[in-house]
N, C-alpha and C. Protein backbone atom coordinates (compact mmCIF):
# COMPACT_ATOMS: atom_id res chain seq x y z
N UNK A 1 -16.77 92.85 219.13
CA UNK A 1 -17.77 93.83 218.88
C UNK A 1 -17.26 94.90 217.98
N UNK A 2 -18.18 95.15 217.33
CA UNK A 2 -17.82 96.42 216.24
C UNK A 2 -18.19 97.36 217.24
N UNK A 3 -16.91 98.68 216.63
CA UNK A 3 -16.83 100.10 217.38
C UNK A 3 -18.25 100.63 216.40
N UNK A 4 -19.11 101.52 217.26
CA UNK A 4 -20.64 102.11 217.01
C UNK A 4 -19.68 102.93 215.90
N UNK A 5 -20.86 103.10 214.85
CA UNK A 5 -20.29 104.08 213.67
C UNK A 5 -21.19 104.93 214.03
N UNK A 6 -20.61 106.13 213.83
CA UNK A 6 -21.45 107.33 213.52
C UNK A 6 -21.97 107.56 212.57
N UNK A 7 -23.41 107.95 212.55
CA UNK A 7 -24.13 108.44 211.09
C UNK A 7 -23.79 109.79 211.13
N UNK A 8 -23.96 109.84 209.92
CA UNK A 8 -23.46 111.07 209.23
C UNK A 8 -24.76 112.28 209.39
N UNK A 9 -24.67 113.54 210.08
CA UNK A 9 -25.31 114.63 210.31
C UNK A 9 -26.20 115.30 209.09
N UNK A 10 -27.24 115.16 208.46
CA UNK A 10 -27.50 115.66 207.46
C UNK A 10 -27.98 117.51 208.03
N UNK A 11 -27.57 117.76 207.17
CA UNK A 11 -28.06 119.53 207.63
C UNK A 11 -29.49 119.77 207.08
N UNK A 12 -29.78 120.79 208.13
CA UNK A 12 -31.14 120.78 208.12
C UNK A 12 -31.52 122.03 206.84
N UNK A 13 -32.82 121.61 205.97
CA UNK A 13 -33.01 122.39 205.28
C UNK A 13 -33.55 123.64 205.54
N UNK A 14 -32.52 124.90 204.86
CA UNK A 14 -32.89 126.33 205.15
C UNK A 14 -34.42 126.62 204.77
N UNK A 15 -35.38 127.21 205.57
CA UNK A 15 -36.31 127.83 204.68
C UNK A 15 -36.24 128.79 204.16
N UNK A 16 -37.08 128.93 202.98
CA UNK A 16 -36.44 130.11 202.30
C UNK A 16 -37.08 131.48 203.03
N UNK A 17 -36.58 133.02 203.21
CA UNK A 17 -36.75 133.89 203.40
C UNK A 17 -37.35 134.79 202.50
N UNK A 18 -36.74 134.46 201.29
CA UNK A 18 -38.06 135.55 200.58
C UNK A 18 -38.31 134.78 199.81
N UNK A 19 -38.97 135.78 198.43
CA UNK A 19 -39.31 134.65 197.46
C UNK A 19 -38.46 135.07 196.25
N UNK A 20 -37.76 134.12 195.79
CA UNK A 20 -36.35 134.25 195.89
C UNK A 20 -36.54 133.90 193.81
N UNK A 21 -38.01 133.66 193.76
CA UNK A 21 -37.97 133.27 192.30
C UNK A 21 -38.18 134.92 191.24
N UNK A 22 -37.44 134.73 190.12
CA UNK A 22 -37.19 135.92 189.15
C UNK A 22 -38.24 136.27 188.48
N UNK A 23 -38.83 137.49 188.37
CA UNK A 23 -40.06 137.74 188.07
C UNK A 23 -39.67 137.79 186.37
N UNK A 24 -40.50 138.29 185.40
CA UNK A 24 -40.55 138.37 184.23
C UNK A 24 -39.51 139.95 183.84
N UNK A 25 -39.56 140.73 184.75
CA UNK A 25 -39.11 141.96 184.97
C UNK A 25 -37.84 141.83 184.58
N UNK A 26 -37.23 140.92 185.67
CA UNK A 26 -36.11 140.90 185.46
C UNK A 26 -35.05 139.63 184.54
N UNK A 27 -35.73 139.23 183.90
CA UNK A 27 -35.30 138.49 182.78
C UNK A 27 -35.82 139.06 181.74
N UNK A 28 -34.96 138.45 180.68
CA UNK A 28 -35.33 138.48 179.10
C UNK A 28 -36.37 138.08 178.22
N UNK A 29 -36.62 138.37 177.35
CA UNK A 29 -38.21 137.69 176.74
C UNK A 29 -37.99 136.28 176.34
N UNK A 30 -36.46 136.01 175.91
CA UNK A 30 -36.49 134.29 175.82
C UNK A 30 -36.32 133.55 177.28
N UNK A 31 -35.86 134.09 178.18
CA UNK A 31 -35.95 133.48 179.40
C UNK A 31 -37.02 133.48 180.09
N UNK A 32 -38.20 134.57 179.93
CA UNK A 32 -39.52 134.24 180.23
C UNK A 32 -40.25 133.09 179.53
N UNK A 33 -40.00 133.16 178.61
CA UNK A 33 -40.72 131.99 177.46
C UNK A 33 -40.10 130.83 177.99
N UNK A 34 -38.79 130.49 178.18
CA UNK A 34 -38.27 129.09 178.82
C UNK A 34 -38.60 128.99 179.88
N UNK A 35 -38.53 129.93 180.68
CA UNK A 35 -39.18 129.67 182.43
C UNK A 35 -40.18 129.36 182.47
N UNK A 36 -41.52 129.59 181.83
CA UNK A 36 -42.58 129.28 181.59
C UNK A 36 -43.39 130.33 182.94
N UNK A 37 -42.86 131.40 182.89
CA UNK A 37 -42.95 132.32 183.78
C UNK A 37 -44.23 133.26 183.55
N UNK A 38 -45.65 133.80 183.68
CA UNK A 38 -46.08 134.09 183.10
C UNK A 38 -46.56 135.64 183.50
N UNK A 39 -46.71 136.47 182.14
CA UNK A 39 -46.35 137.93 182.47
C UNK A 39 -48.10 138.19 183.38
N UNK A 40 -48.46 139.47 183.91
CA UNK A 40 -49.44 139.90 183.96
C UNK A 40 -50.04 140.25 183.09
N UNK A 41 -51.47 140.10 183.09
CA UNK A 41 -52.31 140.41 181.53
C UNK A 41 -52.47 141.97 181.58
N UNK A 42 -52.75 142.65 180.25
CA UNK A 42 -52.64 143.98 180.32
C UNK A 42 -53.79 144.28 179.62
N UNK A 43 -54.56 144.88 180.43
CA UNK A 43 -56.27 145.34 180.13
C UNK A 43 -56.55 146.85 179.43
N UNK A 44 -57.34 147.32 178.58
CA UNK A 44 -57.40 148.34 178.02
C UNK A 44 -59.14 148.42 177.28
N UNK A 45 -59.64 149.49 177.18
CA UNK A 45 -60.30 149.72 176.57
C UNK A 45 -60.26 150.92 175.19
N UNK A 46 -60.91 150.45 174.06
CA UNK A 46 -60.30 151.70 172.87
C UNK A 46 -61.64 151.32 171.92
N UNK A 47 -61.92 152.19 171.29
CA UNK A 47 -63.11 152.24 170.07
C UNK A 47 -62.19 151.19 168.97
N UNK A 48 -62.83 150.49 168.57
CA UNK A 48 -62.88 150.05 166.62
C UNK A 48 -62.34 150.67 166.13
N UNK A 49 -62.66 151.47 165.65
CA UNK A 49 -61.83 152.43 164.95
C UNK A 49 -62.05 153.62 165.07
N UNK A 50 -61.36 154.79 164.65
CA UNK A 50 -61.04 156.19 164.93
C UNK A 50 -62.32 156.83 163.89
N UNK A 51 -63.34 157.38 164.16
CA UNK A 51 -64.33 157.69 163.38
C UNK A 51 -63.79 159.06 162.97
N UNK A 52 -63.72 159.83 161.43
CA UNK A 52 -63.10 161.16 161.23
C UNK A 52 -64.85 161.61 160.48
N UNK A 53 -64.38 162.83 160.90
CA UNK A 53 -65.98 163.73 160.24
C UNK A 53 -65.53 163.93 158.16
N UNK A 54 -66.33 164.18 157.87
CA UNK A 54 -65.91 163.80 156.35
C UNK A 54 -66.66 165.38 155.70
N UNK A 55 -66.27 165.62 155.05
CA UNK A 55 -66.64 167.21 154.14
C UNK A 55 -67.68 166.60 153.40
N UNK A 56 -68.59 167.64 152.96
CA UNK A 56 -69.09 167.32 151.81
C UNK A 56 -68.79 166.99 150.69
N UNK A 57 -67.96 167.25 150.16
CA UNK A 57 -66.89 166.88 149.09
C UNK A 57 -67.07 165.54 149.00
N UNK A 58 -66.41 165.05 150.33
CA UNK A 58 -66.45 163.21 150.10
C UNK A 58 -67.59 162.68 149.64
N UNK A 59 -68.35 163.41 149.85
CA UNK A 59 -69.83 162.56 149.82
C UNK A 59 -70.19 163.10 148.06
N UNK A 60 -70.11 164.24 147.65
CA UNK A 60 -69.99 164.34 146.64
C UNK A 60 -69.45 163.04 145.62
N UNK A 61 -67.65 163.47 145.77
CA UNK A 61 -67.29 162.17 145.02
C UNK A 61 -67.04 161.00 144.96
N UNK A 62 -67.98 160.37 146.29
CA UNK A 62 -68.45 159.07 146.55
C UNK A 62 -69.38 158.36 145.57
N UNK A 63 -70.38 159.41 145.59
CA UNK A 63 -71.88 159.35 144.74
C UNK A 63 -71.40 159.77 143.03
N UNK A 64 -70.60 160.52 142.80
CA UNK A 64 -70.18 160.66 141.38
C UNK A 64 -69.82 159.49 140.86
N UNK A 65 -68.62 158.71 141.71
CA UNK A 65 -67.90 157.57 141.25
C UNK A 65 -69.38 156.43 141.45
N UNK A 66 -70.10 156.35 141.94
CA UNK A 66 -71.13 155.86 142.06
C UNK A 66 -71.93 155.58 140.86
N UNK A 67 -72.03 157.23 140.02
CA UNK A 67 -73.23 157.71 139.22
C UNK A 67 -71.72 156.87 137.61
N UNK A 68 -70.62 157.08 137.83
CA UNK A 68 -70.03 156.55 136.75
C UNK A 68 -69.74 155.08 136.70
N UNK A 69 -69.84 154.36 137.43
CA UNK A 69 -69.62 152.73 137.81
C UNK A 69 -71.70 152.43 137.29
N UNK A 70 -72.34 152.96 137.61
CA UNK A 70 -73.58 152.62 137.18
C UNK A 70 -73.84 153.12 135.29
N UNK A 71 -73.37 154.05 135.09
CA UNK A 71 -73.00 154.18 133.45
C UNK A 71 -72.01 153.59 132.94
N UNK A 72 -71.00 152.62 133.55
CA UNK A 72 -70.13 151.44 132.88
C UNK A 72 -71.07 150.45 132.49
N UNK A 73 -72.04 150.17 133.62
CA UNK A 73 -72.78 148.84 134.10
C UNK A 73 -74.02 148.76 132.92
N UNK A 74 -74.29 149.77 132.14
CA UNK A 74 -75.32 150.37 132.08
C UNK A 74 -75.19 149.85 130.52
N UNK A 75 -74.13 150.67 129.59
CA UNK A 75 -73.07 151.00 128.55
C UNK A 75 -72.19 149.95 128.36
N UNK A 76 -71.29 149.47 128.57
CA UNK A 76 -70.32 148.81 128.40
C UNK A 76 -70.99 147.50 129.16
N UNK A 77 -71.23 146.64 129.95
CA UNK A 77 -71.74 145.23 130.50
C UNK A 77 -73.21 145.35 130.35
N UNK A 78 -73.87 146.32 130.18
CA UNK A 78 -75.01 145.96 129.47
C UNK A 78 -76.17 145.22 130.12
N UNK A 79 -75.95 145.83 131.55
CA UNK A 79 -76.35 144.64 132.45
C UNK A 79 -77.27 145.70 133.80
N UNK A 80 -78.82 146.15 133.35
CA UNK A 80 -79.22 146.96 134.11
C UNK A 80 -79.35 146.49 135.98
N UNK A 81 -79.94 144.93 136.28
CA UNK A 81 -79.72 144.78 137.59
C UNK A 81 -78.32 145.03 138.14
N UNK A 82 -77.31 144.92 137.27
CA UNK A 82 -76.06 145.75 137.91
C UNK A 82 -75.85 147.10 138.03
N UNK A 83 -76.75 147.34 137.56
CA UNK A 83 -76.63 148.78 137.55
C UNK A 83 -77.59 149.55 138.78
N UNK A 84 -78.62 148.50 138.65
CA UNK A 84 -79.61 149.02 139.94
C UNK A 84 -78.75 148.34 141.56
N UNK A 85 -77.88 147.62 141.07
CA UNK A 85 -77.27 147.31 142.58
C UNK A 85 -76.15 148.45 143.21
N UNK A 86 -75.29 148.64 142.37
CA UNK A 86 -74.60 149.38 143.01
C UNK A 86 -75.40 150.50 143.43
N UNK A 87 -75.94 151.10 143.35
CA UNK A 87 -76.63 152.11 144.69
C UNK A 87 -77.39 151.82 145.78
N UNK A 88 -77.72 150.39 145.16
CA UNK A 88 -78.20 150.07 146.65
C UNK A 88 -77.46 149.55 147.56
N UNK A 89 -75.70 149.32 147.04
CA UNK A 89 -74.65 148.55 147.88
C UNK A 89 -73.89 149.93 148.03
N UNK A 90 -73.67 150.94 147.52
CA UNK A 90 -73.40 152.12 147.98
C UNK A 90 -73.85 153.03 148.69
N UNK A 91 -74.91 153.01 149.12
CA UNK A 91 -76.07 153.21 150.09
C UNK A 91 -76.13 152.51 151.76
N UNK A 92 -75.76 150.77 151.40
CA UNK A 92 -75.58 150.24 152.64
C UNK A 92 -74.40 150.61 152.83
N UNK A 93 -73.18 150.71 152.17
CA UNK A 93 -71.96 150.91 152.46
C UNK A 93 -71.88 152.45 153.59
N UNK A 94 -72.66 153.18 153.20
CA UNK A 94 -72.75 154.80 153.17
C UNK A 94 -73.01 154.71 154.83
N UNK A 95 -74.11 154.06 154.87
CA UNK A 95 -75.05 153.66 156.35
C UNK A 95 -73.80 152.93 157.26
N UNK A 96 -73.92 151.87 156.88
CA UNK A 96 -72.34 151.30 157.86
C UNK A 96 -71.32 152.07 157.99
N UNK A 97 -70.69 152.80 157.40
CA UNK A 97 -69.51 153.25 157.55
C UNK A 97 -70.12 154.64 158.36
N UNK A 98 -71.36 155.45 158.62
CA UNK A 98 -71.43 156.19 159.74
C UNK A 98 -71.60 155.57 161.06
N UNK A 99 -71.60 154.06 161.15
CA UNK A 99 -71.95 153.65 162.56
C UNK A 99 -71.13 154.45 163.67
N UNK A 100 -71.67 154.51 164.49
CA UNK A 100 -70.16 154.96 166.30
C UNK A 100 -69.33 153.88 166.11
N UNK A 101 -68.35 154.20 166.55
CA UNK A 101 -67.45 152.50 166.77
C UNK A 101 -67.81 152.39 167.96
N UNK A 102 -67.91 151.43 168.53
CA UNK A 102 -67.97 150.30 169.43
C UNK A 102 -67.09 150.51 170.64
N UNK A 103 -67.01 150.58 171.52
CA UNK A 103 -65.59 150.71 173.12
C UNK A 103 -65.35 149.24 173.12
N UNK A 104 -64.51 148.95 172.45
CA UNK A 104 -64.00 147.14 172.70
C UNK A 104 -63.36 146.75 173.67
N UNK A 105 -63.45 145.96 174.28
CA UNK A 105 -62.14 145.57 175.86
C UNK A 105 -60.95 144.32 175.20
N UNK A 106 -60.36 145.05 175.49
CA UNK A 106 -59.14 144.18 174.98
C UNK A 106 -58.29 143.83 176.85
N UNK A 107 -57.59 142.36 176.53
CA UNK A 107 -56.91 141.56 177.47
C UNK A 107 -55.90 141.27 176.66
N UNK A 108 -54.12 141.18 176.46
CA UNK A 108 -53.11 140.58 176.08
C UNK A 108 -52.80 140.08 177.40
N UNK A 109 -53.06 138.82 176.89
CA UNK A 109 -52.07 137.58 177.70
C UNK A 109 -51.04 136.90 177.26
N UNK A 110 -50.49 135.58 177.83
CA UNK A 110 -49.49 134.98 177.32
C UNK A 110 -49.96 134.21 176.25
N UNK A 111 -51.34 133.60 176.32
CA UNK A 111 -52.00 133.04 175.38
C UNK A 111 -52.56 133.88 173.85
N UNK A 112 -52.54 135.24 174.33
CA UNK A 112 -52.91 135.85 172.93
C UNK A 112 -53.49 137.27 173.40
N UNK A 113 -54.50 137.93 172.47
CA UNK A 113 -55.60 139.21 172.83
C UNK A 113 -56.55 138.55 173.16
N UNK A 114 -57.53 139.00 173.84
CA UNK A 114 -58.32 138.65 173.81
C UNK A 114 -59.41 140.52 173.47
N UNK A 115 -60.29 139.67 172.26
CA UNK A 115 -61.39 141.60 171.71
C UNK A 115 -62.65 140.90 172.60
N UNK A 116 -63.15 141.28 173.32
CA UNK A 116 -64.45 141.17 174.09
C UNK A 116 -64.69 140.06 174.28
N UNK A 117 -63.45 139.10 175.04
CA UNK A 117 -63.91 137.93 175.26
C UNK A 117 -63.59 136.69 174.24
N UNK A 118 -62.97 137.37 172.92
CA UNK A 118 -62.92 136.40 171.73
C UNK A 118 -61.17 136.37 171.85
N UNK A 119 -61.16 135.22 171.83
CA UNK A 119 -59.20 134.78 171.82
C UNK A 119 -58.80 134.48 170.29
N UNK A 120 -57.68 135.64 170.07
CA UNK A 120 -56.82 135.62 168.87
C UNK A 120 -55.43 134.72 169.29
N UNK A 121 -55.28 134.04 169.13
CA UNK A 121 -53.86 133.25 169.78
C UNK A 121 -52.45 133.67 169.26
N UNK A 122 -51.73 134.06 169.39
CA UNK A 122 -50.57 134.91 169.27
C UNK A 122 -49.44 133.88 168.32
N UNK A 123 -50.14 132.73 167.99
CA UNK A 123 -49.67 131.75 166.92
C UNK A 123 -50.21 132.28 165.62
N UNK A 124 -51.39 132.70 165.45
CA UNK A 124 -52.07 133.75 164.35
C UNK A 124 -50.90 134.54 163.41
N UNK A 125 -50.31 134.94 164.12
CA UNK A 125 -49.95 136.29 163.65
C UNK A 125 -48.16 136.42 163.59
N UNK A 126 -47.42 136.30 162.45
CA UNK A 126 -45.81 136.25 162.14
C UNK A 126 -45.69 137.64 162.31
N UNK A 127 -45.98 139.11 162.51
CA UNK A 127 -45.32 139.78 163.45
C UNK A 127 -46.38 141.34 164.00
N UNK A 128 -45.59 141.98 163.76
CA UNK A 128 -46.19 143.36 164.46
C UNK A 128 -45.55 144.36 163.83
N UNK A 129 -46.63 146.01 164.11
CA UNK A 129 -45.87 146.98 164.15
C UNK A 129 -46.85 148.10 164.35
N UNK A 130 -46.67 149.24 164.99
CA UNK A 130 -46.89 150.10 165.97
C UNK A 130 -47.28 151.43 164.58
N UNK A 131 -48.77 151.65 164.61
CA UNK A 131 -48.82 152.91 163.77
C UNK A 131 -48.94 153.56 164.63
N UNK A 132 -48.20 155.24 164.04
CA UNK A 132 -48.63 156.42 164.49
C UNK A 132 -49.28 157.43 163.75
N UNK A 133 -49.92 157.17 162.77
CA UNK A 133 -49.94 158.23 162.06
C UNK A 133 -51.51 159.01 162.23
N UNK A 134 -52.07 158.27 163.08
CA UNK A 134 -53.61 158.37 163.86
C UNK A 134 -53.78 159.32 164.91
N UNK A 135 -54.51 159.89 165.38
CA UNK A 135 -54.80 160.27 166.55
C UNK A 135 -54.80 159.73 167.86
N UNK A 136 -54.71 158.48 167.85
CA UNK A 136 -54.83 157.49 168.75
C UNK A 136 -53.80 156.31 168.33
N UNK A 137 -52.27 155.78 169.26
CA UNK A 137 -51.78 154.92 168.88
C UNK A 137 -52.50 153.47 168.30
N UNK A 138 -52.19 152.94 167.48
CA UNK A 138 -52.66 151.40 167.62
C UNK A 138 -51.38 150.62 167.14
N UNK A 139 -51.74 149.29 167.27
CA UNK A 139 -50.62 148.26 166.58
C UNK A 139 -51.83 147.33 165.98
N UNK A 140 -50.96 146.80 164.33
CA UNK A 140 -51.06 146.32 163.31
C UNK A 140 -50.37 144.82 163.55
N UNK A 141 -51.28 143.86 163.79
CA UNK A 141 -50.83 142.51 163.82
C UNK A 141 -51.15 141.91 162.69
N UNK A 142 -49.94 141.30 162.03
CA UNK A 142 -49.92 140.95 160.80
C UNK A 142 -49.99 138.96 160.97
N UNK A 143 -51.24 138.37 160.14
CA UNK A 143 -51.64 137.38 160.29
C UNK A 143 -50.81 136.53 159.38
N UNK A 144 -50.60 134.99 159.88
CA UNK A 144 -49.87 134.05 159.03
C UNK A 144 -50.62 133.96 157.77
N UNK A 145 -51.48 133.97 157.86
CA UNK A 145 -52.46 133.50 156.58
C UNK A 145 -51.97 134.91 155.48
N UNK A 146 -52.22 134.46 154.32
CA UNK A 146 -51.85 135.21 153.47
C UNK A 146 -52.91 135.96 153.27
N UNK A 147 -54.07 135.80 152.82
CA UNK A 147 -55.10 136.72 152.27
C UNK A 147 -56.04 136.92 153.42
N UNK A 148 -55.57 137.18 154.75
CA UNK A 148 -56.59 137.40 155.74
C UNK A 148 -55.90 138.91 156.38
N UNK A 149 -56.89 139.74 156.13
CA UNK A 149 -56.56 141.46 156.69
C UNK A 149 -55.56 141.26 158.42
N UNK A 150 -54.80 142.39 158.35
CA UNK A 150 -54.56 142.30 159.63
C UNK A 150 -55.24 142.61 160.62
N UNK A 151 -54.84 142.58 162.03
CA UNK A 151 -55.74 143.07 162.61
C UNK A 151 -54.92 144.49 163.69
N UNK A 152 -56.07 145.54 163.40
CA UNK A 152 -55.61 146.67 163.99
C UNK A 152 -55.89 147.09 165.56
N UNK A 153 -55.38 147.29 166.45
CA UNK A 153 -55.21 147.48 167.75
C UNK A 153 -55.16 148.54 168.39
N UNK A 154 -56.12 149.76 168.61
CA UNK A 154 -55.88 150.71 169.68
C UNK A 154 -55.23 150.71 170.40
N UNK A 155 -55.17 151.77 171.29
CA UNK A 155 -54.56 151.69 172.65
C UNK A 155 -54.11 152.85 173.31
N UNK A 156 -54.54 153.16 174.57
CA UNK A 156 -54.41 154.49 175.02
C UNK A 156 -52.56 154.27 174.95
N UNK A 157 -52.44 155.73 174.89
CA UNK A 157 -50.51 156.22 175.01
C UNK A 157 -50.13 155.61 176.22
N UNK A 158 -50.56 155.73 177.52
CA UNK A 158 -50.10 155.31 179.32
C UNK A 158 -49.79 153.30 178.86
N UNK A 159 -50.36 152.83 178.21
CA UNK A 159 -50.55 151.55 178.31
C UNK A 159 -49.83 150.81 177.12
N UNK A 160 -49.05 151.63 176.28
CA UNK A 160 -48.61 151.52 174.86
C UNK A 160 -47.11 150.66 175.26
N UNK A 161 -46.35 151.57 176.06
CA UNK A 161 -44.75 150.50 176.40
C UNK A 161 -45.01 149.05 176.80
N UNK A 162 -46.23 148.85 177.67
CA UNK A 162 -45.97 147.31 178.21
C UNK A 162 -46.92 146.73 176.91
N UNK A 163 -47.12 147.17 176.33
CA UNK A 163 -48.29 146.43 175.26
C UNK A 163 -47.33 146.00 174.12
N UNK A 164 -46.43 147.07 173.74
CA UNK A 164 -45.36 146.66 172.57
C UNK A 164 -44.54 145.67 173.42
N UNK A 165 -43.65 145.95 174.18
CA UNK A 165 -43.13 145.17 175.08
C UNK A 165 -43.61 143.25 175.26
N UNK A 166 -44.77 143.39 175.70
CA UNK A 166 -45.30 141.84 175.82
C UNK A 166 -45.85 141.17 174.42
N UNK A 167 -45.99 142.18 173.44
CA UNK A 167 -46.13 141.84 171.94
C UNK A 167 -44.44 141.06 171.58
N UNK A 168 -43.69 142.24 171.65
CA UNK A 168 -42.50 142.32 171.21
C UNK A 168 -41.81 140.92 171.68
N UNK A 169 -42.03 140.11 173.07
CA UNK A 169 -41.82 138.75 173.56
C UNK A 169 -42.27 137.69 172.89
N UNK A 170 -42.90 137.91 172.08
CA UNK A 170 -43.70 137.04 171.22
C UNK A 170 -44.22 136.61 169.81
N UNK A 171 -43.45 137.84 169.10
CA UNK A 171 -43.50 137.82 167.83
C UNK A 171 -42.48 139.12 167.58
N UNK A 172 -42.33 138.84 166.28
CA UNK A 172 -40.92 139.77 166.13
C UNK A 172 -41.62 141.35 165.69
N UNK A 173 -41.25 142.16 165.85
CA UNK A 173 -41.54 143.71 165.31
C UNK A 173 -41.08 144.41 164.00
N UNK A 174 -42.16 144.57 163.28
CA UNK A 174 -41.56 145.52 161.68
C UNK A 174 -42.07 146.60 161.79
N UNK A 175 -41.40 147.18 160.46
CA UNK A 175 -41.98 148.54 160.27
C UNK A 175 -43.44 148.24 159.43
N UNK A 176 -44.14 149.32 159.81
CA UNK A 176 -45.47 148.55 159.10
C UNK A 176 -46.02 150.16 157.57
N UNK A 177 -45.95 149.51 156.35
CA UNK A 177 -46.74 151.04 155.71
C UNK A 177 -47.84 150.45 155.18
N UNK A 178 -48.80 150.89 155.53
CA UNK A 178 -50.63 150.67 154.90
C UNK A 178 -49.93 150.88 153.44
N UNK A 179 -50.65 149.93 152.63
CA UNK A 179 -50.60 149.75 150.89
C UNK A 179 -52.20 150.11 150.91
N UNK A 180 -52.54 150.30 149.17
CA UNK A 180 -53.43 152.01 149.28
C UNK A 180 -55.22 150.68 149.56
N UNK A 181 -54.72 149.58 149.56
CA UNK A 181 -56.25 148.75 149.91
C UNK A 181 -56.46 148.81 151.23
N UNK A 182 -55.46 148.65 152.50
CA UNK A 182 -55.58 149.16 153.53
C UNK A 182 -56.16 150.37 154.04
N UNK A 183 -55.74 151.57 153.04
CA UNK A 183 -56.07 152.84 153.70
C UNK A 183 -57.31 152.82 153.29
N UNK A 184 -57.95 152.40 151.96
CA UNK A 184 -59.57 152.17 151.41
C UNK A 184 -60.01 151.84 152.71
N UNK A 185 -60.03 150.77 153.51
CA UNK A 185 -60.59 149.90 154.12
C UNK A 185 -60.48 150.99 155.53
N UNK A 186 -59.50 151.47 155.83
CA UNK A 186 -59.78 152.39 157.10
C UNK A 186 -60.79 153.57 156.75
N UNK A 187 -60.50 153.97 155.67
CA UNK A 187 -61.40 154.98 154.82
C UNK A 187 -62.71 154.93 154.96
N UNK A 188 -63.20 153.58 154.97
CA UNK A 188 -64.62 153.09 154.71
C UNK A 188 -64.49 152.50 156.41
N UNK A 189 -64.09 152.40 157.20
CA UNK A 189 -64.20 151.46 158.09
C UNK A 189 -64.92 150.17 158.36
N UNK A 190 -63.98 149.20 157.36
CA UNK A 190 -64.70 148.12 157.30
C UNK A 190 -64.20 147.04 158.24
């Protein structure tokens, strides 16, 4: 007869006591991205854009440059329906650009922004950067595409660190300076 063998004791598995897995907090932005760990979304509300009151002046030499682009059109191209358009496209321009802006709801997730529900995917956009030169912080997400505007981002001050922060995990950060077609375009709020 064979002597009885003993089986071998397996130990019993510990349960775990807490929860013992690493939040996003405490790792790095490439170790969140490999963990596949995913941050909390960060909710905000902010206007379109920063509406500024305008002097009379502006409106003055809005309509001057107006009254001289219609005596190019007029004189030199020789071309009166061009000439009858620009006031009527300086006119709609005039009207739009007093609209209110809008209270937009913005969501940054891991997947992207989301502006009222519409998803920008955070593949869009080769990097970032944080203006201040506003009354109201925003960040400037700069799009892969070459000839497509960036897109500009409010954001109350309280909500600004985790917003650069979960940007900053995901695309790299520059310094950003508006070139003078940019500032047109905030100018006019288009």
């Amino acid at each position: 007869m064979q002597p009885e063998q003993q089986m071998p004791q397996l130990e019993q598995p510990v349960p775990p006591t807490a929860d013992t897995t690493p939040t996003p907090q405490d790792m790095g932005a490439e170790q969140v991205e490999a963990s596949g760990i995913s941050e909390q979304p960060i909710q905000w509300q902010a206007p379109e854009y920063l509406q500024e009151r305008r002097s009379p002046w502006w409106f003055i030499g809005f309509w001057a440059v107006v009254m001289v682009l219609m005596a190019v059109a007029i004189l030199v191209v020789q071309s009166w329906s061009f000439a009858l358009l620009i006031p009527a496209m300086a006119a709609a321009l005039t009207i739009y650009s007093h609209r209110p802006p809008r209270l937009l709801n913005y969501v940054l997730t891991d997947k992207g922004i989301y502006i009222n529900e519409k998803l920008h995917p955070m593949s869009e956009f080769r990097s970032f950067g944080v203006l201040q030169a506003e009354s109201m912080p925003s960040v400037m997400l700069i799009p892969v595409k070459r000839f497509r505007p960036g897109l500009t981002v409010h954001f109350p001050v309280e909500a600004g660190e985790a917003i650069v922060d979960m940007l900053g995990a995901r695309v790299p950060m520059q310094p950003i300076k508006l070139d003078a077609f940019d500032k047109l375009i905030r100018q006019l709020h288009l």
